[in-house]
PDB file of N, CA and C in Angstrom:
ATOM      1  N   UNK A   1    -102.087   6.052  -0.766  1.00  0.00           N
ATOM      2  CA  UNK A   1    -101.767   6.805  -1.945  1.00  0.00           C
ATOM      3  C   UNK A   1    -102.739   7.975  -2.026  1.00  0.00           C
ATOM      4  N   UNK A   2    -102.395   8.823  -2.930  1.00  0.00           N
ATOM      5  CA  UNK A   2    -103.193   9.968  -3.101  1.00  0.00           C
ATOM      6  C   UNK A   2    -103.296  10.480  -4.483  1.00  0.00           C
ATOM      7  N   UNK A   3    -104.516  11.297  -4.483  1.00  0.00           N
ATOM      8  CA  UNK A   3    -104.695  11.694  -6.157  1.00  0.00           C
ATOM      9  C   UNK A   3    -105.208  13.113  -5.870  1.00  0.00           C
ATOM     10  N   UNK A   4    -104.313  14.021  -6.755  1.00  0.00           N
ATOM     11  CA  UNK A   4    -105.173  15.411  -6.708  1.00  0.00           C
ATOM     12  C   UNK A   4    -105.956  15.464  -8.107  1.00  0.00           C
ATOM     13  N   UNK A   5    -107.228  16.390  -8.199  1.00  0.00           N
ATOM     14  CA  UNK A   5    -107.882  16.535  -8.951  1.00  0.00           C
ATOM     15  C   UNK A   5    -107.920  18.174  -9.065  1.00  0.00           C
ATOM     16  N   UNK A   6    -107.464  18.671 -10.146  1.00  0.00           N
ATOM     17  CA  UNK A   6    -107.834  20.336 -10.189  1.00  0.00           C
ATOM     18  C   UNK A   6    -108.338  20.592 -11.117  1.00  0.00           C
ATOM     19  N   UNK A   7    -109.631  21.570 -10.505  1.00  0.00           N
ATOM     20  CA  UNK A   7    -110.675  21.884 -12.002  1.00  0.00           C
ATOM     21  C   UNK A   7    -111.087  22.883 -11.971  1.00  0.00           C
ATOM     22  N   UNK A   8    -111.944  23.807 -12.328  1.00  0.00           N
ATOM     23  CA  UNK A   8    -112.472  24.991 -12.504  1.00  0.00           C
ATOM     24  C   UNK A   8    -114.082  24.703 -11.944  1.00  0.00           C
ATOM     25  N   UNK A   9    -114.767  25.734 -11.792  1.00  0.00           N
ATOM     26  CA  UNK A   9    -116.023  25.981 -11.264  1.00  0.00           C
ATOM     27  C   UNK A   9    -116.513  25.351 -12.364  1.00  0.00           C
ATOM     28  N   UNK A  10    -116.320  26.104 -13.161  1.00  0.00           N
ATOM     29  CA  UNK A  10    -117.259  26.353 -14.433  1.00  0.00           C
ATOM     30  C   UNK A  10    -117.240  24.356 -14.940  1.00  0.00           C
ATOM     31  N   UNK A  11    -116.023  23.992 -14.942  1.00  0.00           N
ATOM     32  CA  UNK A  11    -115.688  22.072 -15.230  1.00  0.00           C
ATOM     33  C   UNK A  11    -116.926  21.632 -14.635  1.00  0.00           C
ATOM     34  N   UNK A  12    -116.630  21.544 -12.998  1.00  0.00           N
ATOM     35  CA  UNK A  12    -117.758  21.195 -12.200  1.00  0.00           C
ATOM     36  C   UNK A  12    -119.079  20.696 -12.230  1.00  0.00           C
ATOM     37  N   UNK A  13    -119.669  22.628 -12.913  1.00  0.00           N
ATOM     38  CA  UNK A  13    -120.902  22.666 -12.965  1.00  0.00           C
ATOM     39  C   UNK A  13    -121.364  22.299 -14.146  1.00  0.00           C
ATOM     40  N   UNK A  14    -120.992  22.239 -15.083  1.00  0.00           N
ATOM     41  CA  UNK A  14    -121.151  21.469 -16.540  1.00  0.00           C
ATOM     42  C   UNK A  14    -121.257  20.289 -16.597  1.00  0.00           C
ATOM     43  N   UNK A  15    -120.516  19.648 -15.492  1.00  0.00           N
ATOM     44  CA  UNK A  15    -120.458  18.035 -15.386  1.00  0.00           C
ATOM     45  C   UNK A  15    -121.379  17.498 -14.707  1.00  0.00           C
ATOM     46  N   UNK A  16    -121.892  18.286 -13.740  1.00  0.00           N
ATOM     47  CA  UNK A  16    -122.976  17.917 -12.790  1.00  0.00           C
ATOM     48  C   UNK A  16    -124.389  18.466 -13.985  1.00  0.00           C
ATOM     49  N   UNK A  17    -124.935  19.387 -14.404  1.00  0.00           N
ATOM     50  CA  UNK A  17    -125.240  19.772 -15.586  1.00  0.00           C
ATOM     51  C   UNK A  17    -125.357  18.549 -16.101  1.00  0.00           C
ATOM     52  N   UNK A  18    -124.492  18.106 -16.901  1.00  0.00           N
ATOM     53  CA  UNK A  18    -124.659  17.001 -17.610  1.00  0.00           C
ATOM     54  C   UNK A  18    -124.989  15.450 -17.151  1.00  0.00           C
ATOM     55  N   UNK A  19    -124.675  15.418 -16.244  1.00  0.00           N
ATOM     56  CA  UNK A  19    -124.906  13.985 -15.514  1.00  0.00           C
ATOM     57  C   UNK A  19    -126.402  13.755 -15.308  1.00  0.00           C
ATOM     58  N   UNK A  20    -126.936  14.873 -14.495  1.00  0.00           N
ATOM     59  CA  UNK A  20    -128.299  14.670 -14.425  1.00  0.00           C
ATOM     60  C   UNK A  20    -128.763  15.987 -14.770  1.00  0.00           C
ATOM     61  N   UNK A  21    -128.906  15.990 -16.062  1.00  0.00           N
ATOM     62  CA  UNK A  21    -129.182  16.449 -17.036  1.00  0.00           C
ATOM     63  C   UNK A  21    -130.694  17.268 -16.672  1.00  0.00           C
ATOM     64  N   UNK A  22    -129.577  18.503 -16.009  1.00  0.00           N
ATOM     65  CA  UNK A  22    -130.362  19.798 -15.442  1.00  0.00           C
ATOM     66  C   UNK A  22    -129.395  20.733 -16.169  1.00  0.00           C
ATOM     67  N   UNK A  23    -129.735  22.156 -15.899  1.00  0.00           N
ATOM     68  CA  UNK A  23    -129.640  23.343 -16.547  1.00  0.00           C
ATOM     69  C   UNK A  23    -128.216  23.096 -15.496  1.00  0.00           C
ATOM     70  N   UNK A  24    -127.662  24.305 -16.525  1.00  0.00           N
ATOM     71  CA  UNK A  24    -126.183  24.946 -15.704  1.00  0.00           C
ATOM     72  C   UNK A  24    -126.415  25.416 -14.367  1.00  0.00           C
ATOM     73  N   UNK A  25    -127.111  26.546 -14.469  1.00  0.00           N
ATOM     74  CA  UNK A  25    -127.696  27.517 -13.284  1.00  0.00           C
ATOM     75  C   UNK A  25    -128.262  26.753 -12.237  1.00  0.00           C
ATOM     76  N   UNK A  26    -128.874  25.474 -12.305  1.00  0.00           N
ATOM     77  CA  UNK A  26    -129.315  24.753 -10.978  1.00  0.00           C
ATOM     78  C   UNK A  26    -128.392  23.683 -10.551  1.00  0.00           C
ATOM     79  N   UNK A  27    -127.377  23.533 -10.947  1.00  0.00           N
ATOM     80  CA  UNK A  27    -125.874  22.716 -10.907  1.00  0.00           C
ATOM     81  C   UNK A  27    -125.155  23.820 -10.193  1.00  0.00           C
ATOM     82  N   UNK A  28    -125.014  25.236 -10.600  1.00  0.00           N
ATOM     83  CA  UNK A  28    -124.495  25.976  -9.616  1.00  0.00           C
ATOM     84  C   UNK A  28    -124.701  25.923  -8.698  1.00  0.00           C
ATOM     85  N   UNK A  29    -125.880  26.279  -8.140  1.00  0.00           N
ATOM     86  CA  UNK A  29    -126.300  26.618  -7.114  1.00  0.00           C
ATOM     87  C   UNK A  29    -126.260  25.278  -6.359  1.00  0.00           C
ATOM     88  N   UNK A  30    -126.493  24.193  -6.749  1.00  0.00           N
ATOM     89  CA  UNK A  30    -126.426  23.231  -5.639  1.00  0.00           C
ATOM     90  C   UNK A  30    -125.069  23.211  -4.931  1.00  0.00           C
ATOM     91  N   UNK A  31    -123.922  23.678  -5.647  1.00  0.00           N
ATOM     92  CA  UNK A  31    -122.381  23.613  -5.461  1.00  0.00           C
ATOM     93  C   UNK A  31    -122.418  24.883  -4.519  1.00  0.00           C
ATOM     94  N   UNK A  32    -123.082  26.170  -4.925  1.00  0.00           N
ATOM     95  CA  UNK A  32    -122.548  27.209  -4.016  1.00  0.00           C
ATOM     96  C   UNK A  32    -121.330  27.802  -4.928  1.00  0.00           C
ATOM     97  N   UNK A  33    -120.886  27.304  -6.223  1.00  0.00           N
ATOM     98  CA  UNK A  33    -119.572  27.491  -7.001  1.00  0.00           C
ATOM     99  C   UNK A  33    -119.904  29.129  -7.421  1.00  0.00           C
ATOM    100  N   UNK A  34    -118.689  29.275  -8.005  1.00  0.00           N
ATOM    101  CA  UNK A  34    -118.703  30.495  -8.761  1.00  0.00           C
ATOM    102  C   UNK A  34    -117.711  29.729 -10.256  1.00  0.00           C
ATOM    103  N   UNK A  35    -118.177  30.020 -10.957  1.00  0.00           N
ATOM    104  CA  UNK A  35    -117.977  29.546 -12.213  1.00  0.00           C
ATOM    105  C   UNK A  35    -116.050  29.283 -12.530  1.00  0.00           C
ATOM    106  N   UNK A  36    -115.486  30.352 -12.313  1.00  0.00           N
ATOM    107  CA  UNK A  36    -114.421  30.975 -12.482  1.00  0.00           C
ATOM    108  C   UNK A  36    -113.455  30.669 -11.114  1.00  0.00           C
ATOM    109  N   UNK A  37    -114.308  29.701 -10.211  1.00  0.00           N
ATOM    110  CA  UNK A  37    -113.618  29.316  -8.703  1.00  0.00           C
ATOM    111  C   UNK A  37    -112.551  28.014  -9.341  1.00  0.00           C
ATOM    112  N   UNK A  38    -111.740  28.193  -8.717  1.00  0.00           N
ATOM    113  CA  UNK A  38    -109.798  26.928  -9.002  1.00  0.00           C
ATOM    114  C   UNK A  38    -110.474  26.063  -7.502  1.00  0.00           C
ATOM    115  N   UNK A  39    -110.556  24.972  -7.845  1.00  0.00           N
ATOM    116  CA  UNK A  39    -111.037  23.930  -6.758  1.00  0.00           C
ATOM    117  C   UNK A  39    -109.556  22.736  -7.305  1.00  0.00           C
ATOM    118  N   UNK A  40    -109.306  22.500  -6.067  1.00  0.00           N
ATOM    119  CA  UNK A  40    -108.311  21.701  -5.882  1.00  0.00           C
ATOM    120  C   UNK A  40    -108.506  20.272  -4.753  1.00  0.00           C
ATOM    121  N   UNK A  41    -108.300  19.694  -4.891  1.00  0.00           N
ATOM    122  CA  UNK A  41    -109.083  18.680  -4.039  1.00  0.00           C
ATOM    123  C   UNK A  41    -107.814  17.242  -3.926  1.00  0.00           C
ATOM    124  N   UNK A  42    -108.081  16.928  -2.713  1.00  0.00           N
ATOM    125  CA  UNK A  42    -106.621  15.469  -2.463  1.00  0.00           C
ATOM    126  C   UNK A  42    -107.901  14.827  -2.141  1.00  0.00           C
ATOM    127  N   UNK A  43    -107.618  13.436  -2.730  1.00  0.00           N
ATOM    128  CA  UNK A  43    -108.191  12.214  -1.935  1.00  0.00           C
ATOM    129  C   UNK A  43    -107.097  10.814  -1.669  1.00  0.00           C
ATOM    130  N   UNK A  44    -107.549  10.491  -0.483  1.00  0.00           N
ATOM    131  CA  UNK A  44    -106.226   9.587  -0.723  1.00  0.00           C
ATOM    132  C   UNK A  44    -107.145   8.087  -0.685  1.00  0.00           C
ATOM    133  N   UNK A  45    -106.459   6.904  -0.438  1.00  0.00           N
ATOM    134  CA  UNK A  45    -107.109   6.038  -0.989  1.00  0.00           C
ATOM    135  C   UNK A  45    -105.854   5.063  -1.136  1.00  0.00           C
ATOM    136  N   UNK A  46    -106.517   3.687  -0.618  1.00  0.00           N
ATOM    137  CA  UNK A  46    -105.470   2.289  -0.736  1.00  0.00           C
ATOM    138  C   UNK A  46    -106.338   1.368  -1.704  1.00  0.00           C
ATOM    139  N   UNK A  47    -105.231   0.312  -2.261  1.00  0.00           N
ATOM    140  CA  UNK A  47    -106.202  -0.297  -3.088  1.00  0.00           C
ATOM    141  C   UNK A  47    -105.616  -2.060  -2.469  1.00  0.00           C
ATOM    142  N   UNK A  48    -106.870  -2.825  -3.069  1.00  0.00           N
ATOM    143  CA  UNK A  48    -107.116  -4.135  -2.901  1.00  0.00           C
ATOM    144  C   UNK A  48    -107.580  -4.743  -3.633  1.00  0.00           C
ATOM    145  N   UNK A  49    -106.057  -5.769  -4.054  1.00  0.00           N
ATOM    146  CA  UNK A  49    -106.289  -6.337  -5.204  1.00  0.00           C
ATOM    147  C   UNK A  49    -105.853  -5.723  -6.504  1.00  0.00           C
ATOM    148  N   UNK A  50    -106.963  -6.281  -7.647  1.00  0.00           N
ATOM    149  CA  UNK A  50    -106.734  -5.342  -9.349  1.00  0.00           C
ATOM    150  C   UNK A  50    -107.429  -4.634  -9.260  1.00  0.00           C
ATOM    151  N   UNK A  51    -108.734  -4.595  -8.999  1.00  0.00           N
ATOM    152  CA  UNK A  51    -109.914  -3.703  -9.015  1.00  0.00           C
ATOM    153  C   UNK A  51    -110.852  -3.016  -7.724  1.00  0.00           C
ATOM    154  N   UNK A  52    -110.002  -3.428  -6.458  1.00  0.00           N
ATOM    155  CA  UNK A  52    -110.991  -2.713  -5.652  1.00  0.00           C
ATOM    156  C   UNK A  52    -110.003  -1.628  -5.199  1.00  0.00           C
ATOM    157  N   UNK A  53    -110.700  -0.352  -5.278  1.00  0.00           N
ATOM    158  CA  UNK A  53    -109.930   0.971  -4.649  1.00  0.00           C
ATOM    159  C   UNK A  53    -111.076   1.517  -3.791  1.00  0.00           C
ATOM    160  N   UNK A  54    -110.094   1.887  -2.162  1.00  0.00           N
ATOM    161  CA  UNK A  54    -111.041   2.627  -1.338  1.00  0.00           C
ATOM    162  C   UNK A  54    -111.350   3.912  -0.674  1.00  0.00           C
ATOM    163  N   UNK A  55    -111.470   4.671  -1.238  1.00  0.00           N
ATOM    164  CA  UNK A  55    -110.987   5.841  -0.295  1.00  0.00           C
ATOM    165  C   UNK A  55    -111.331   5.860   0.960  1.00  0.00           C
ATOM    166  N   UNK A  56    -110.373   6.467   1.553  1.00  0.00           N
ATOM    167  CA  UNK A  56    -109.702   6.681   2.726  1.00  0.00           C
ATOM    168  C   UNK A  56    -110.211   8.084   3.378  1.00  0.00           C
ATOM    169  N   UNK A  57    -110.108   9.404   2.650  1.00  0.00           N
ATOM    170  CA  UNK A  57    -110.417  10.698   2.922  1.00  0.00           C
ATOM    171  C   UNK A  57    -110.127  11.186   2.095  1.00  0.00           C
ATOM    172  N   UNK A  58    -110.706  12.655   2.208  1.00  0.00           N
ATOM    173  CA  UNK A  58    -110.029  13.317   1.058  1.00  0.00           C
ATOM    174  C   UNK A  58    -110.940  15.226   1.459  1.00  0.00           C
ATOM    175  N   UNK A  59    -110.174  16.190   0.980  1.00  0.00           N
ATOM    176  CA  UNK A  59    -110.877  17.745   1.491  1.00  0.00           C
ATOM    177  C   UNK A  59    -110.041  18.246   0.046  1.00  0.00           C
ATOM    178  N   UNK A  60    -111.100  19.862   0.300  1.00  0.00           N
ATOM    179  CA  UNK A  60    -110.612  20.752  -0.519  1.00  0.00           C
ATOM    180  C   UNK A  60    -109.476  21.382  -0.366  1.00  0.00           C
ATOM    181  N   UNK A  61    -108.557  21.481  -0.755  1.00  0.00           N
ATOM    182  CA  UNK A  61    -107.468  22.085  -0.374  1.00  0.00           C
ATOM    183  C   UNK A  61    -107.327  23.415  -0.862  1.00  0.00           C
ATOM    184  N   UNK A  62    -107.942  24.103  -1.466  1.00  0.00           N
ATOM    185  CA  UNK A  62    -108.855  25.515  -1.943  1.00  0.00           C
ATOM    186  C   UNK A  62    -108.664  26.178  -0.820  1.00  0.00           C
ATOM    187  N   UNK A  63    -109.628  25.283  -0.016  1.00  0.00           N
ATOM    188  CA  UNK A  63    -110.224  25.981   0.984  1.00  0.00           C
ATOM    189  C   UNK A  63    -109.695  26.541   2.314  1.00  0.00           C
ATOM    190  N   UNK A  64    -108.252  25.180   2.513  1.00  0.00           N
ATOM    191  CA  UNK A  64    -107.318  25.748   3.682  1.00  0.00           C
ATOM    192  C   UNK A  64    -105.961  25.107   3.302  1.00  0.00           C
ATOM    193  N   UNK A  65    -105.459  25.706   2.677  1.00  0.00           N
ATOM    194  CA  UNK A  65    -104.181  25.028   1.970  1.00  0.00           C
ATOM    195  C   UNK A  65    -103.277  24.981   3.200  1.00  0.00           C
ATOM    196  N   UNK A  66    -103.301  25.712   4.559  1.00  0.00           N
ATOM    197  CA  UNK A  66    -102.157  25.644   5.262  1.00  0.00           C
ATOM    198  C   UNK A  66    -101.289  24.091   5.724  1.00  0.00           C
ATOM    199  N   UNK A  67    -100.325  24.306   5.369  1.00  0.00           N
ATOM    200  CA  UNK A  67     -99.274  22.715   5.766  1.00  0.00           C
ATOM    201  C   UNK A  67    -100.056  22.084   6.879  1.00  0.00           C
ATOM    202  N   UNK A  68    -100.346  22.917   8.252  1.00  0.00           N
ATOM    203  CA  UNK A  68    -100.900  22.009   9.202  1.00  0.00           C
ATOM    204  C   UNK A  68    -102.476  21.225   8.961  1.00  0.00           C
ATOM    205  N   UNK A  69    -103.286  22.105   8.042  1.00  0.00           N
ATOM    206  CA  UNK A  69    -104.020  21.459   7.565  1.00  0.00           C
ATOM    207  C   UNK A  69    -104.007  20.149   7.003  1.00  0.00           C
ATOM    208  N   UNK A  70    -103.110  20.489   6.130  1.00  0.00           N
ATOM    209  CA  UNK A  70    -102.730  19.218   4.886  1.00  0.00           C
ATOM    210  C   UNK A  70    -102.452  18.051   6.036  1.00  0.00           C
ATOM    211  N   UNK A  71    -101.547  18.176   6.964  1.00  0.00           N
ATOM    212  CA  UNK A  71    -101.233  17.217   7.728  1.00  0.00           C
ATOM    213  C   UNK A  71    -101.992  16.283   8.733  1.00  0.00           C
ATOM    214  N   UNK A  72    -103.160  17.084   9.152  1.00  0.00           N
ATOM    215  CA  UNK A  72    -104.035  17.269   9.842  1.00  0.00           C
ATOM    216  C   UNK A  72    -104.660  15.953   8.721  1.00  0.00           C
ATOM    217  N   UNK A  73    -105.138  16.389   7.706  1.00  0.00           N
ATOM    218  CA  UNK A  73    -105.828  15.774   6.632  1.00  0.00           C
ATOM    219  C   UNK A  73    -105.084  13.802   6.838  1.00  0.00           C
ATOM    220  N   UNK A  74    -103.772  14.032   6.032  1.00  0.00           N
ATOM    221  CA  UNK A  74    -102.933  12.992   6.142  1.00  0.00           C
ATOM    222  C   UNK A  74    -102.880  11.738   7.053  1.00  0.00           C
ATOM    223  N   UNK A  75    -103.505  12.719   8.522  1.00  0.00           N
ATOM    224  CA  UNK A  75    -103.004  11.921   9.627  1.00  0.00           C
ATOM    225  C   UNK A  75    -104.408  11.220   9.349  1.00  0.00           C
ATOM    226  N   UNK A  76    -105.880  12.000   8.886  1.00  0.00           N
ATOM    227  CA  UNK A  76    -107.072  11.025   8.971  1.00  0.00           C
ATOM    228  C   UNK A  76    -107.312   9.939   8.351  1.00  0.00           C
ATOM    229  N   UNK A  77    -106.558   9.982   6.721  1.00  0.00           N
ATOM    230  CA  UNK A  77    -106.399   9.030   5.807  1.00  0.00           C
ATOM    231  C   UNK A  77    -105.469   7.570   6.835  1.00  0.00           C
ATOM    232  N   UNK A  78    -104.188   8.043   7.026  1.00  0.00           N
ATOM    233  CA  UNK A  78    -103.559   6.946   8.002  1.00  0.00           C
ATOM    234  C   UNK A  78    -104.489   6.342   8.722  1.00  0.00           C
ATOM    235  N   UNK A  79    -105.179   6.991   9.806  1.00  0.00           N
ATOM    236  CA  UNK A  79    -105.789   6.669  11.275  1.00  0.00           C
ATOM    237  C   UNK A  79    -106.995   5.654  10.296  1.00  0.00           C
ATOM    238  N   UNK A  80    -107.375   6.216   9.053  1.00  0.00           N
ATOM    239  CA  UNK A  80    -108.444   4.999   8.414  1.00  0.00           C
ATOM    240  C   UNK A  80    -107.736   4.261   8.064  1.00  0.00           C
ATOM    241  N   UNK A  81    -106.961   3.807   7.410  1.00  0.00           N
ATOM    242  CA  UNK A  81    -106.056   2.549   6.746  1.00  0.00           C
ATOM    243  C   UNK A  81    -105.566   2.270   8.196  1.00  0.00           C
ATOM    244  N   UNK A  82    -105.198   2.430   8.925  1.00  0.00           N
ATOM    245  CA  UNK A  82    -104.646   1.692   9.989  1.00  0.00           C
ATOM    246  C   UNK A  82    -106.250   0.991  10.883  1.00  0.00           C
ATOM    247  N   UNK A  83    -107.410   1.399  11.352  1.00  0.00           N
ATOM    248  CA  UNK A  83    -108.488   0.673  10.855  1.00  0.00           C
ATOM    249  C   UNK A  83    -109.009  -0.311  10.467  1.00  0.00           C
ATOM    250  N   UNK A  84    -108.331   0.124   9.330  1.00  0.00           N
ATOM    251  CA  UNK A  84    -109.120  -1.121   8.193  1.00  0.00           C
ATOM    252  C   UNK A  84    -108.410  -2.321   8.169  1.00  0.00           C
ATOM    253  N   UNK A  85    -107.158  -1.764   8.242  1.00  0.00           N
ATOM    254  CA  UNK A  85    -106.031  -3.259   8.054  1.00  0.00           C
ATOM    255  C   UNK A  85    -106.545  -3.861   9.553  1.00  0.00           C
ATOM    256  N   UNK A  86    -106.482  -3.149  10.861  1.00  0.00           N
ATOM    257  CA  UNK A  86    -106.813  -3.777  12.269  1.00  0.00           C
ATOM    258  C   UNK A  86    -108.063  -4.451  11.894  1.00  0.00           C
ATOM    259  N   UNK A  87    -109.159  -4.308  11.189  1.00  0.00           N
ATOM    260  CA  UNK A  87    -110.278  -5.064  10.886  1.00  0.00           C
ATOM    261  C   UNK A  87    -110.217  -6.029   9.806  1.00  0.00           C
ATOM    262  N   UNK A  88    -109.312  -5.553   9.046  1.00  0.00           N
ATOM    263  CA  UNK A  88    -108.824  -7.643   8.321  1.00  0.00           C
ATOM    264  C   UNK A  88    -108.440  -8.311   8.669  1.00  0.00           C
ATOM    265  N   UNK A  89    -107.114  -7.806   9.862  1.00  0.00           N
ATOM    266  CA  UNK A  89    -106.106  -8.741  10.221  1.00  0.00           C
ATOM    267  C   UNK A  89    -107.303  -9.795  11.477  1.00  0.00           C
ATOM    268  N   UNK A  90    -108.343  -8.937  12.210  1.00  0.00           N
ATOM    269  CA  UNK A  90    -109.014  -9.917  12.712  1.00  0.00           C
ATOM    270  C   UNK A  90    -110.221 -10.332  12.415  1.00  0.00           C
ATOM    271  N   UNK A  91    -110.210  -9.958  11.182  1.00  0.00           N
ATOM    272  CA  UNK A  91    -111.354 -11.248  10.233  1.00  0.00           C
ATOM    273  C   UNK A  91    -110.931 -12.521  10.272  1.00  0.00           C
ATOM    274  N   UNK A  92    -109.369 -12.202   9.421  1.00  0.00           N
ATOM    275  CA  UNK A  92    -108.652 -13.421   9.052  1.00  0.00           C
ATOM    276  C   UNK A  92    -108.254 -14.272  10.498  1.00  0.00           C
ATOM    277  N   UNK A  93    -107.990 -13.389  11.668  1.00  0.00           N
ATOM    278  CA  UNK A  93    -107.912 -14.440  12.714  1.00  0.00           C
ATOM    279  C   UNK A  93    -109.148 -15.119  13.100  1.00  0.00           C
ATOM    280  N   UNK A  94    -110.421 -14.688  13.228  1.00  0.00           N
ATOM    281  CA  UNK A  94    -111.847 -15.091  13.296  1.00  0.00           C
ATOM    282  C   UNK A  94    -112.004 -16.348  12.194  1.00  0.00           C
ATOM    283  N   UNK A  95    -111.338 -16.064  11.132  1.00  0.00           N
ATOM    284  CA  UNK A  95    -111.910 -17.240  10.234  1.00  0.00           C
ATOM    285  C   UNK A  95    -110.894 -18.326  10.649  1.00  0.00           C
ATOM    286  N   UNK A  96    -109.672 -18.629  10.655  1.00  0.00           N
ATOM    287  CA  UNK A  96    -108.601 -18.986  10.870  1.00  0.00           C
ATOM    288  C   UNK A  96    -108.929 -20.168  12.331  1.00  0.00           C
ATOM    289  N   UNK A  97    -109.525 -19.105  13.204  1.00  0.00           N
ATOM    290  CA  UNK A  97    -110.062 -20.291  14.398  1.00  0.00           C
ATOM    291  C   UNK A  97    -111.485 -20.779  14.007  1.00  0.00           C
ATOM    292  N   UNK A  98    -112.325 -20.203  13.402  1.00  0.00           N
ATOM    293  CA  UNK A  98    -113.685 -21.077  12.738  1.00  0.00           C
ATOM    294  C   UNK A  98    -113.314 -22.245  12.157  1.00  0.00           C
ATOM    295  N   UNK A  99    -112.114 -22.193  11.285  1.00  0.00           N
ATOM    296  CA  UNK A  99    -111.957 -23.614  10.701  1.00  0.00           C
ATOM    297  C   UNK A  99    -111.252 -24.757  11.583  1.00  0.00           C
ATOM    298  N   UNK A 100    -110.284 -23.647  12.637  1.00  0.00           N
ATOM    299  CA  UNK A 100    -109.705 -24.681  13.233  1.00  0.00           C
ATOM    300  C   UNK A 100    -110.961 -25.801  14.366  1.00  0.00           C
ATOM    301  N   UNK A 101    -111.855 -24.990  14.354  1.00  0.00           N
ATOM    302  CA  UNK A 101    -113.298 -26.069  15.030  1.00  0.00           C
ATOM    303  C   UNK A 101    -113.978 -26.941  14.266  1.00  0.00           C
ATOM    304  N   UNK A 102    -113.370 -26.992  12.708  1.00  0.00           N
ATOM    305  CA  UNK A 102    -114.192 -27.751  12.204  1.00  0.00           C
ATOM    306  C   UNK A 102    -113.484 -28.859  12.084  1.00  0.00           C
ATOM    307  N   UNK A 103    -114.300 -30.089  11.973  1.00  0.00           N
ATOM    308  CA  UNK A 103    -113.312 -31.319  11.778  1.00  0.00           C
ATOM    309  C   UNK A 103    -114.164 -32.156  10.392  1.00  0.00           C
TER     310      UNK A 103
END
C-alpha cells in the first residue's frame, strides 16, 4: 500500500521547529527547504496484523516526478515485500522443523 503526504516548506520547518524545539531558521537549514517549496512525498508500506505497519520505501516525488521514476520507485517497495515475506515464510519453516525434533 501507499500513502502520499503533501506539504509546504514552510509545514515542514515549523514542525521540525517545534519538535525539538529550535528556532525556525535552524530547522531550515537542516532541510536545505525554502519555505514556500510543495514537497510531495509516496511511502509505501505493508502492514502486520492491527498495529504493526512497515515501511517498505518511499522518495520525493518533487524531486523527479517522471512515470519511469515512479516505477522505478514501485518496483523497490515490491523487491522489499517480496523479501520480507521470503524471510517469514522461512522462519516459519525453521520453526516448524525445530518442533518437529522435539519430542
Amino acid at each position: 500500500m501507499e500513502f502520499r503526504l503533501r506539504m509546504r516548506g514552510s509545514q515542514v520547518i515549523n514542525s521540525e521547529a517545534e519538535i525539538n524545539q529550535i528556532e525556525p531558521d535552524t530547522a531550515k537549514d537542516r532541510f536545505g527547504l525554502d519555505s514556500s517549496e510543495d514537497i510531495l512525498l509516496r511511502v509505501f508500506f505493508t502492514a502486520r496484523g492491527d498495529k504493526l505497519i512497515l515501511l517498505l520505501h518511499g522518495y520525493d516525488k518533487g524531486e523527479n516526478p517522471g512515470h519511469k521514476h515512479q516505477q522505478n520507485q514501485i518496483k523497490e517497495a515490491a523487491k522489499r515485500l517480496t523479501a520480507l515475506e521470503a524471510s517469514e515464510k522461512a522462519a516459519k519453516k525453521a520453526a516448524r522443523r525445530g518442533r518437529k525434533g522435539v519430542s
